[in-house]
C-alpha atoms as a PDB file:
ATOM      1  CA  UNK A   1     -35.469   1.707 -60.616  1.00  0.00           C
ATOM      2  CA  UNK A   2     -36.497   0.296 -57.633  1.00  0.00           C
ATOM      3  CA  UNK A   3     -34.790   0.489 -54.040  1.00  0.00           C
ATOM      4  CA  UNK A   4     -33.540  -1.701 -51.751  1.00  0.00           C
ATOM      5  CA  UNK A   5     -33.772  -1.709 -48.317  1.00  0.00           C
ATOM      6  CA  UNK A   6     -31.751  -3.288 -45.907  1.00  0.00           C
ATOM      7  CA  UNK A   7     -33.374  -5.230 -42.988  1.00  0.00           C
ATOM      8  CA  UNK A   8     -32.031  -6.724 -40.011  1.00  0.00           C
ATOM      9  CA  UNK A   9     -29.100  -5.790 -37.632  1.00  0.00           C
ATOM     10  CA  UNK A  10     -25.573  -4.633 -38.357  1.00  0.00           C
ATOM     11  CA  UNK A  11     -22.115  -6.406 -36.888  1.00  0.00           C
ATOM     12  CA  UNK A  12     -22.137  -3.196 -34.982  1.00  0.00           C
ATOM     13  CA  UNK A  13     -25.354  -3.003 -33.540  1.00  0.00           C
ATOM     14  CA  UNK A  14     -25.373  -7.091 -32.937  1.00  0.00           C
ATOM     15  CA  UNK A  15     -22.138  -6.538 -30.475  1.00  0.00           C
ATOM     16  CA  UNK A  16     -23.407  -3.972 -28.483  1.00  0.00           C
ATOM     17  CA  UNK A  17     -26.053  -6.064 -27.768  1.00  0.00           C
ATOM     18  CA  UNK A  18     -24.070  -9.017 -27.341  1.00  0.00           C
ATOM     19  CA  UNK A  19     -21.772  -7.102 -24.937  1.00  0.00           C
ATOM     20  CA  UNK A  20     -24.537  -5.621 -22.640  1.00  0.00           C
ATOM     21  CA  UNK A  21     -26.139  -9.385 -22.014  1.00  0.00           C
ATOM     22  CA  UNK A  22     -22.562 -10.043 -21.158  1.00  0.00           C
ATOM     23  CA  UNK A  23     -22.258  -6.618 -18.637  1.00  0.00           C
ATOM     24  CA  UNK A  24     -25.368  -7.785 -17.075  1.00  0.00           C
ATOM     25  CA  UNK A  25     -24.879 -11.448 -17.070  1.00  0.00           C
ATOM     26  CA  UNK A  26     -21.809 -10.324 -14.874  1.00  0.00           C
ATOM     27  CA  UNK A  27     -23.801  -8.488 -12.429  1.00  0.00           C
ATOM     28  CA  UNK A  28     -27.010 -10.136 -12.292  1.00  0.00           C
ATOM     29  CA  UNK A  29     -25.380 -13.702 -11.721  1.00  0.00           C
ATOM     30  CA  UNK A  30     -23.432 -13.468  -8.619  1.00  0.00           C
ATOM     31  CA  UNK A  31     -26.715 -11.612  -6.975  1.00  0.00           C
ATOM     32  CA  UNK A  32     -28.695 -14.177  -8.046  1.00  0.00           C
ATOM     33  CA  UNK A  33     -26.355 -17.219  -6.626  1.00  0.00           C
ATOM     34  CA  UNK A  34     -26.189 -15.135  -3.106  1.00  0.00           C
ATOM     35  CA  UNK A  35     -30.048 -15.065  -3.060  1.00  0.00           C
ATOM     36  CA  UNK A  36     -30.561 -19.059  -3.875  1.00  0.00           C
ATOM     37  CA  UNK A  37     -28.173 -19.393  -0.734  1.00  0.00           C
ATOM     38  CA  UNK A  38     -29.714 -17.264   1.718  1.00  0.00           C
ATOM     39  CA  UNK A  39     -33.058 -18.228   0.382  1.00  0.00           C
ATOM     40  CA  UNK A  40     -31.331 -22.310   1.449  1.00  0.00           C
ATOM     41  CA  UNK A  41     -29.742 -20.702   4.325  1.00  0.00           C
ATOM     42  CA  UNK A  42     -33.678 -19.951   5.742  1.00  0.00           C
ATOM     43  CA  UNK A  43     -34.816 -23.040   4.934  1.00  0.00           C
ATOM     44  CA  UNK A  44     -31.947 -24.685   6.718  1.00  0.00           C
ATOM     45  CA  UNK A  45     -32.918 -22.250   9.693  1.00  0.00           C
ATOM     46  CA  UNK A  46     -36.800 -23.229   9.349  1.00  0.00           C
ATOM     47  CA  UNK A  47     -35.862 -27.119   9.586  1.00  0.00           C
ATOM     48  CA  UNK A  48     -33.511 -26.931  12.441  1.00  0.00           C
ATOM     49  CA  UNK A  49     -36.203 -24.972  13.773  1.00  0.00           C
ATOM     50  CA  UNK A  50     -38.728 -28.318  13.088  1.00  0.00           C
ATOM     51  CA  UNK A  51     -36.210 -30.914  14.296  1.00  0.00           C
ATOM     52  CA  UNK A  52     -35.679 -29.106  17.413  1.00  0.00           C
ATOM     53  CA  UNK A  53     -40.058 -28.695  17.653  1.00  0.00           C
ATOM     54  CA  UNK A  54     -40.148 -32.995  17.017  1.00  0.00           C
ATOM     55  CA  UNK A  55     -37.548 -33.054  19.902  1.00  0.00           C
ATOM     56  CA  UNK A  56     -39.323 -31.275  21.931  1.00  0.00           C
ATOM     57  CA  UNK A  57     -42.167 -33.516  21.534  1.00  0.00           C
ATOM     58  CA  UNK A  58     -40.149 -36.241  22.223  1.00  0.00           C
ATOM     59  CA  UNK A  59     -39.537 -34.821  25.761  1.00  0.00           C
ATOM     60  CA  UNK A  60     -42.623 -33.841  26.815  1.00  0.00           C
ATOM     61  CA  UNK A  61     -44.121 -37.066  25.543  1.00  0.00           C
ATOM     62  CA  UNK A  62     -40.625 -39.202  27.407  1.00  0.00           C
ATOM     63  CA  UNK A  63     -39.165 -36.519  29.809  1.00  0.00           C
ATOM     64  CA  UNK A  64     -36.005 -37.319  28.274  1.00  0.00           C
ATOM     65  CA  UNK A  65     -34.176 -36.570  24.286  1.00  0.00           C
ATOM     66  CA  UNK A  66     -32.730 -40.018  24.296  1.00  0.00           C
ATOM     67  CA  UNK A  67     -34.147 -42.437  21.637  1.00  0.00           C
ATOM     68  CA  UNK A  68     -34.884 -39.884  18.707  1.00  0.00           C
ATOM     69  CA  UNK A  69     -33.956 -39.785  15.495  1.00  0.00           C
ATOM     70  CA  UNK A  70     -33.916 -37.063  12.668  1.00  0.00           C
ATOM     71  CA  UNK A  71     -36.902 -37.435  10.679  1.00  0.00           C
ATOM     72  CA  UNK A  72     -34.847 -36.224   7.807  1.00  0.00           C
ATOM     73  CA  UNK A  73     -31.531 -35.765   7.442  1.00  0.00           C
ATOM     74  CA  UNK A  74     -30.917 -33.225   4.182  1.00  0.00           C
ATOM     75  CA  UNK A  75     -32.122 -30.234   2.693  1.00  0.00           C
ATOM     76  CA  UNK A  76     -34.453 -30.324   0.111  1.00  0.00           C
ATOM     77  CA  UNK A  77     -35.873 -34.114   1.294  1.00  0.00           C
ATOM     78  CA  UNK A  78     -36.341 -35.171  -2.180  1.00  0.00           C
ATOM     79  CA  UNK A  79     -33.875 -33.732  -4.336  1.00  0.00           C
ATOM     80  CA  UNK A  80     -29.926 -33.013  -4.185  1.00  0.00           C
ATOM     81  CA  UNK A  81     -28.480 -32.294  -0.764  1.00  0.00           C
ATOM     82  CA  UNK A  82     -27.434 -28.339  -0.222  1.00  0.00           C
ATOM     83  CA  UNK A  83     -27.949 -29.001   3.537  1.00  0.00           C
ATOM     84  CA  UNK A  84     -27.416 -31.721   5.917  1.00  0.00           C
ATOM     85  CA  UNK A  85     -28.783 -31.990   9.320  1.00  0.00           C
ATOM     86  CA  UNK A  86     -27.025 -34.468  12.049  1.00  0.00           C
ATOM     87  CA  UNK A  87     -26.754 -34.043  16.012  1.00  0.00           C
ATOM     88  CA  UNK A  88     -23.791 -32.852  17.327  1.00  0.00           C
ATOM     89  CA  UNK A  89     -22.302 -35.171  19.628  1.00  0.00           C
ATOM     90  CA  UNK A  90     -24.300 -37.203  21.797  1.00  0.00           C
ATOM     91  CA  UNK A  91     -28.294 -36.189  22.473  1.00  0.00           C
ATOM     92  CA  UNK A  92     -28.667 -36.779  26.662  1.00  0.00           C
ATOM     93  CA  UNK A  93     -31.675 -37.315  28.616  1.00  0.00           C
ATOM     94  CA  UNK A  94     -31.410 -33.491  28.943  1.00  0.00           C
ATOM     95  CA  UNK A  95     -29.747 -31.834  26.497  1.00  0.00           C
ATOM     96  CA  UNK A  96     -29.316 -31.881  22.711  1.00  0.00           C
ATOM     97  CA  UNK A  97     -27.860 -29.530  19.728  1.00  0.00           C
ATOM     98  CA  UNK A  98     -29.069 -29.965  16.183  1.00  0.00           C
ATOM     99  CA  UNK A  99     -26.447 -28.888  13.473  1.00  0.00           C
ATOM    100  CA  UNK A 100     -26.800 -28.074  10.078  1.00  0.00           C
ATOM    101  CA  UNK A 101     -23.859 -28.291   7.655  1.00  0.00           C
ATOM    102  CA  UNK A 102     -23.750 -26.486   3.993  1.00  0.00           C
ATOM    103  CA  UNK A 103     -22.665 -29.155   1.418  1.00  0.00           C
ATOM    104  CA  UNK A 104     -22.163 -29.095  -2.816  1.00  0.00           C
ATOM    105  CA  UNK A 105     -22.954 -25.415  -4.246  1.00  0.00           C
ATOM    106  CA  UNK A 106     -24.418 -24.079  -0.724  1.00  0.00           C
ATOM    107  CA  UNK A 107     -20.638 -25.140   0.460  1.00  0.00           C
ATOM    108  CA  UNK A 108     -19.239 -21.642   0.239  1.00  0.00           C
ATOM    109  CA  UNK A 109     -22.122 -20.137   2.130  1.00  0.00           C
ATOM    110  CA  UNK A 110     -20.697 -17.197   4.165  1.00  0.00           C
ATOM    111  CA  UNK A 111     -22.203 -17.861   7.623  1.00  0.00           C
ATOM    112  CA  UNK A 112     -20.880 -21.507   8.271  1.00  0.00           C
ATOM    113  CA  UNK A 113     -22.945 -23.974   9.994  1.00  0.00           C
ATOM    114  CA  UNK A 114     -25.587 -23.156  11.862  1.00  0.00           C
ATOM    115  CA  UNK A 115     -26.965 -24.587  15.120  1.00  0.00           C
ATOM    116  CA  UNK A 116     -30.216 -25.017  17.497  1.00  0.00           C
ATOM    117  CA  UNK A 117     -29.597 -26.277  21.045  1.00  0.00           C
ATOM    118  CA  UNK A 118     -32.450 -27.461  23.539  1.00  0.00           C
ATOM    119  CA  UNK A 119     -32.111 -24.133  25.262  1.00  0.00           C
ATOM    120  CA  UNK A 120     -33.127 -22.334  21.911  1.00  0.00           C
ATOM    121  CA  UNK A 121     -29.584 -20.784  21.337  1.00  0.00           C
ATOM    122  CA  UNK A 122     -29.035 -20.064  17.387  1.00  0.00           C
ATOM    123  CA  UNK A 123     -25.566 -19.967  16.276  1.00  0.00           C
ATOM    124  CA  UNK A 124     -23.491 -19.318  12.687  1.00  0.00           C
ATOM    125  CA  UNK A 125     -20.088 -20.306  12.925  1.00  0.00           C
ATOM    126  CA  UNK A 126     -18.742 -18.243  10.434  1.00  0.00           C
ATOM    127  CA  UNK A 127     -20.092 -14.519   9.070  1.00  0.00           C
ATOM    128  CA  UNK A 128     -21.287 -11.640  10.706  1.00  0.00           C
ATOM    129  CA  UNK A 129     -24.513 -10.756  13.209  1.00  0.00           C
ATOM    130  CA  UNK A 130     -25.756  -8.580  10.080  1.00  0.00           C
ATOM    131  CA  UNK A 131     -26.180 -11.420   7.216  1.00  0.00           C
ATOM    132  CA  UNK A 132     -26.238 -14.247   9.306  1.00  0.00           C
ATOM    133  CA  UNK A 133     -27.856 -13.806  13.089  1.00  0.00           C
ATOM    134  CA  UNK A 134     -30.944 -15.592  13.385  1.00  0.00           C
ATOM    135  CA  UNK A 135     -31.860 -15.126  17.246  1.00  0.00           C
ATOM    136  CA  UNK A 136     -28.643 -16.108  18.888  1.00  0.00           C
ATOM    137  CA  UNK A 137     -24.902 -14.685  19.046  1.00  0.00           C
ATOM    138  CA  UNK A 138     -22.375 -15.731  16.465  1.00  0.00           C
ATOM    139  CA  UNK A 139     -20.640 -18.817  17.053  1.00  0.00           C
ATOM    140  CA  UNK A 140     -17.145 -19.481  18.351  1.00  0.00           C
END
């Protein structure tokens, strides 16, 4: 006679597997969304931190702020908007404060906006010193 043997998985074996993609898929997930926004959080820190250098420029090449305009105005340039730069209010012959706003799926970002003025003062306007500080104190 000649014997069978069975190959493959059981129902048993294929749902323990099943449920431990589904254990980690609940764990791994919401680390990985919180690291894809502070990973857009740094860039959005890194281009306020260019805008404000172009400004800068601007002054020392004018001895005034007035007449400049963002060289960009979202975050990435070329692709779907998670960040969008603007200047708050009016820029002076003196005095200017770049702002950068979370928008779509970097929305719910825990720190808020962020913001560079011309004296260099970083602020968040929402979150605390420990996940959000990036050189300044925390906004109002």
């Amino acid at each position: 006679m000649m014997k069978f043997r069975s190959r493959g998985f059981t129902l048993i074996e294929l749902m323990i597997v099943v449920a431990i993609i589904g254990i980690l898929a609940v764990i791994v997930y919401p680390t990985y969304t919180r690291q894809v926004q502070k990973s857009r959080r740094a860039q959005a820190k890194a281009d306020l931190t260019e805008l404000s250098q172009q400004l800068e420029r601007q002054f020392t090449a004018n001895r005034d702020y007035t007449g400049y305009t963002l060289a960009f105005t979202q975050s990435p340039r070329e692709a779907n908007s998670t960040v969008a730069y603007t200047i708050a209010g009016a820029i002076t012959a003196r005095d200017y404060v770049l702002t950068a706003t979370a928008t779509g799926p970097q929305a719910t970002d825990l720190c808020g906006d962020l913001t560079l003025d011309n004296t260099g003062v970083k602020t968040h306007s929402a979150g605390d010193d420990n996940n959000c500080s990036w050189g300044g104190a925390p906004g109002p």
